[in-house]
Protein backbone atom coordinates (compact mmCIF):
# COMPACT_ATOMS: atom_id res chain seq x y z
CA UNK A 1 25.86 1.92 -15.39
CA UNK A 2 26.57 5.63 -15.44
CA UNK A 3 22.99 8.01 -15.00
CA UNK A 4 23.73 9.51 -18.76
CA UNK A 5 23.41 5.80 -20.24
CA UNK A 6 20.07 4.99 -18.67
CA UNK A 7 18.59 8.61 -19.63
CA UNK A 8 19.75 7.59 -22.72
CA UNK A 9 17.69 4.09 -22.56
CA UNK A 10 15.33 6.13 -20.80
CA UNK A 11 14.67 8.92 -23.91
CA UNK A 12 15.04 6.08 -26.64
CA UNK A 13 11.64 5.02 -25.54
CA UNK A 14 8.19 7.36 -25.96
CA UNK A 15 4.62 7.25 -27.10
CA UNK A 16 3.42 4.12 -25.62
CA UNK A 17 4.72 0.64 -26.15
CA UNK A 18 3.38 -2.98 -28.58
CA UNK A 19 5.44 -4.97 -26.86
CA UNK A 20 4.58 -6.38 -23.21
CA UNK A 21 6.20 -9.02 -20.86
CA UNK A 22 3.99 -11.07 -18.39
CA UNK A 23 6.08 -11.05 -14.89
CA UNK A 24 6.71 -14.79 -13.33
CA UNK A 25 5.60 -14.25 -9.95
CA UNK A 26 2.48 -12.09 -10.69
CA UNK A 27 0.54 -13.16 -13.80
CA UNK A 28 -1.96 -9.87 -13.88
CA UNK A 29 1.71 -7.64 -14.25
CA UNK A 30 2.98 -6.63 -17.32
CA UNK A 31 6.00 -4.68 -18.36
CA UNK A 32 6.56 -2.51 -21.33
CA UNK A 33 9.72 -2.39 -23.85
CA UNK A 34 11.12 0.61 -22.19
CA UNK A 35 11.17 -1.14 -18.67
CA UNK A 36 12.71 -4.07 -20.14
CA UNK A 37 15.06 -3.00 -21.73
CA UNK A 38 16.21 -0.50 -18.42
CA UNK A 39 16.01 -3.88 -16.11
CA UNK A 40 18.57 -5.74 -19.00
CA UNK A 41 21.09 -2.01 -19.41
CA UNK A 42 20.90 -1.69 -15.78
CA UNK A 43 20.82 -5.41 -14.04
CA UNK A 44 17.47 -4.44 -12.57
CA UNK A 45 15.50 -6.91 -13.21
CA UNK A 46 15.24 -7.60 -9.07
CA UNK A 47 13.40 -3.71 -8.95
CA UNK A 48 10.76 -5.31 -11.73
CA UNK A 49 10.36 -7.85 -9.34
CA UNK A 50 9.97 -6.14 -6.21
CA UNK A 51 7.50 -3.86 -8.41
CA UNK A 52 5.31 -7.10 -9.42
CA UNK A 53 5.06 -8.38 -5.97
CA UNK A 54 4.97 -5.86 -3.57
CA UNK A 55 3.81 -2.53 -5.61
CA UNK A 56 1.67 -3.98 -7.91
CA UNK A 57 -1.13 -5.30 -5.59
CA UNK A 58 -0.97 -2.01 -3.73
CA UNK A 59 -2.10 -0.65 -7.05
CA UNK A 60 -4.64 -3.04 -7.93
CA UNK A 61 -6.21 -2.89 -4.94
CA UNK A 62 -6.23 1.43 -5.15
CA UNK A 63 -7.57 1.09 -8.81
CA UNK A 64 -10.27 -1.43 -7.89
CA UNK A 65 -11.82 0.73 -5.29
CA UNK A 66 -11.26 3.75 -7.84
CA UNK A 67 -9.07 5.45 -5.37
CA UNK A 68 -6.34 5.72 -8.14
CA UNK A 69 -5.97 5.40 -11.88
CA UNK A 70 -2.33 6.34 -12.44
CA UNK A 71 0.65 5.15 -10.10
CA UNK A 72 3.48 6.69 -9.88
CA UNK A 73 6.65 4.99 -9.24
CA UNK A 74 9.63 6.80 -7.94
CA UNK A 75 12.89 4.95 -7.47
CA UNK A 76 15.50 7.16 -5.61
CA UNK A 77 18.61 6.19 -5.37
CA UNK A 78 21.06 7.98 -3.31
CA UNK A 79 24.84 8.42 -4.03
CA UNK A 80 25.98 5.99 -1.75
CA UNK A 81 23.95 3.27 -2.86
CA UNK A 82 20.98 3.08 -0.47
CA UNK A 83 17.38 3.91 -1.73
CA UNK A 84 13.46 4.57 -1.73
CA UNK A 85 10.92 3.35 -4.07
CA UNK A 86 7.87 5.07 -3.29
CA UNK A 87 4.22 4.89 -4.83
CA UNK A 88 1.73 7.76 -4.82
CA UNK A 89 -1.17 8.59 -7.28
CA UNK A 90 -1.52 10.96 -10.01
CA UNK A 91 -2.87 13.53 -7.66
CA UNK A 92 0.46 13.53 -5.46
CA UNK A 93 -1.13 12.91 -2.53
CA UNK A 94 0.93 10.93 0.45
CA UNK A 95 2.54 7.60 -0.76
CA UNK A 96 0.39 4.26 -0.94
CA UNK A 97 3.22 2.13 -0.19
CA UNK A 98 7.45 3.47 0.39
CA UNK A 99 9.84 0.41 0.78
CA UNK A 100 13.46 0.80 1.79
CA UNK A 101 16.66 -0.19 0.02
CA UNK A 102 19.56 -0.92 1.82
CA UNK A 103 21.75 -1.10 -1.39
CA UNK A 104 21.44 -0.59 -5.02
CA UNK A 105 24.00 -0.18 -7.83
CA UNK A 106 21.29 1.57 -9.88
CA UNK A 107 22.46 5.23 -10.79
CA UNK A 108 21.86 7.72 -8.75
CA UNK A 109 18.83 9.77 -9.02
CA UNK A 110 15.34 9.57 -9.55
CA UNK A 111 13.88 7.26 -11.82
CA UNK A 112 10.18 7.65 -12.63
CA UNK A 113 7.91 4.96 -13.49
CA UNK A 114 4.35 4.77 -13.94
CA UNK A 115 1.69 2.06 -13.14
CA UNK A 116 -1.83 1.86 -15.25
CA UNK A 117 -4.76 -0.90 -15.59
CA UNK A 118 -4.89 -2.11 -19.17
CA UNK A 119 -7.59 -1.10 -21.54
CA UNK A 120 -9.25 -4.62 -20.58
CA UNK A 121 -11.16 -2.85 -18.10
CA UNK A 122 -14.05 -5.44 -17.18
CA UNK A 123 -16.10 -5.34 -13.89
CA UNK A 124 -14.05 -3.46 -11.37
CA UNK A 125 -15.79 -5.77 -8.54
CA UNK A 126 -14.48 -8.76 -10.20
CA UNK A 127 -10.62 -9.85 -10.33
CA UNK A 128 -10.57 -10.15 -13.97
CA UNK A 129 -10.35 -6.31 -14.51
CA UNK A 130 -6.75 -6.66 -16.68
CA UNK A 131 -3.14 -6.51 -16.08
CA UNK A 132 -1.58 -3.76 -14.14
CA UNK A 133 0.95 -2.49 -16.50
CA UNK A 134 4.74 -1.07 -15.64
CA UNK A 135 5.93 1.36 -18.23
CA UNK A 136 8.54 4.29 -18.40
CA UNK A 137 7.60 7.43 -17.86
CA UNK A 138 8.38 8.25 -21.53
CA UNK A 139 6.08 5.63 -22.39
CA UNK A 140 3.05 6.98 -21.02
């Protein structure tokens, strides 16, 4: 997929998002429209999936101790195919969590995600405080 095509898929998607997919390996992860469709355009659906297992409890676990309330997701892929996904907080302080990818056919550049608890707050000492939700940047 060229970079122009998923800024494209990237743009076609702002102001929030009705639709939302429950992940199969982590049922308190949703993703929005926008991330869908980029995981279908850009055969990505294995960085959704590293998101909802390895990211996504990172997060939860920041938000539940109120150490974050935004996460922000930066995939950065490099021209020859290897790459960082890195996770820091609204407040840019060091990354929570930085995995590295050995190879990727994602375009290169950097893609921005971000990570938010639903409005289902609940009791942040409890488990059942929502879903941690994956949208596009544009989304948010």
């Amino acid at each position: 997929m060229e970079v122009q095509t998923l800024e494209s898929v990237f743009s076609s998607f702002s102001g929030g998002s009705d639709g939302r997919t429950l992940h199969w390996a982590n049922r308190k992860f949703v993703t929005t429209e926008g991330v869908d469709k980029v995981a279908e355009r850009a055969g990505a659906h294995w960085f959704v999936d590293i998101v909802a297992t390895e990211f996504a409890p990172k997060f939860r676990t920041e938000w539940i101790h109120r150490r974050a309330t935004v996460g922000v997701l930066k995939l950065k892929v490099a021209d020859g195919g290897t790459a960082v996904v890195e996770l820091t907080t609204e407040d840019e302080k060091p990354p929570l969590f930085v995995k590295q990818l050995s190879y990727t056919d994602f375009p290169s550049g950097e893609w921005v995600f971000f990570m938010q608890q639903d409005a289902v707050i609940g009791d942040p000492d409890n488990d059942q405080v929502g879903y941690t939700v994956m949208m596009l940047n544009t989304e948010y």
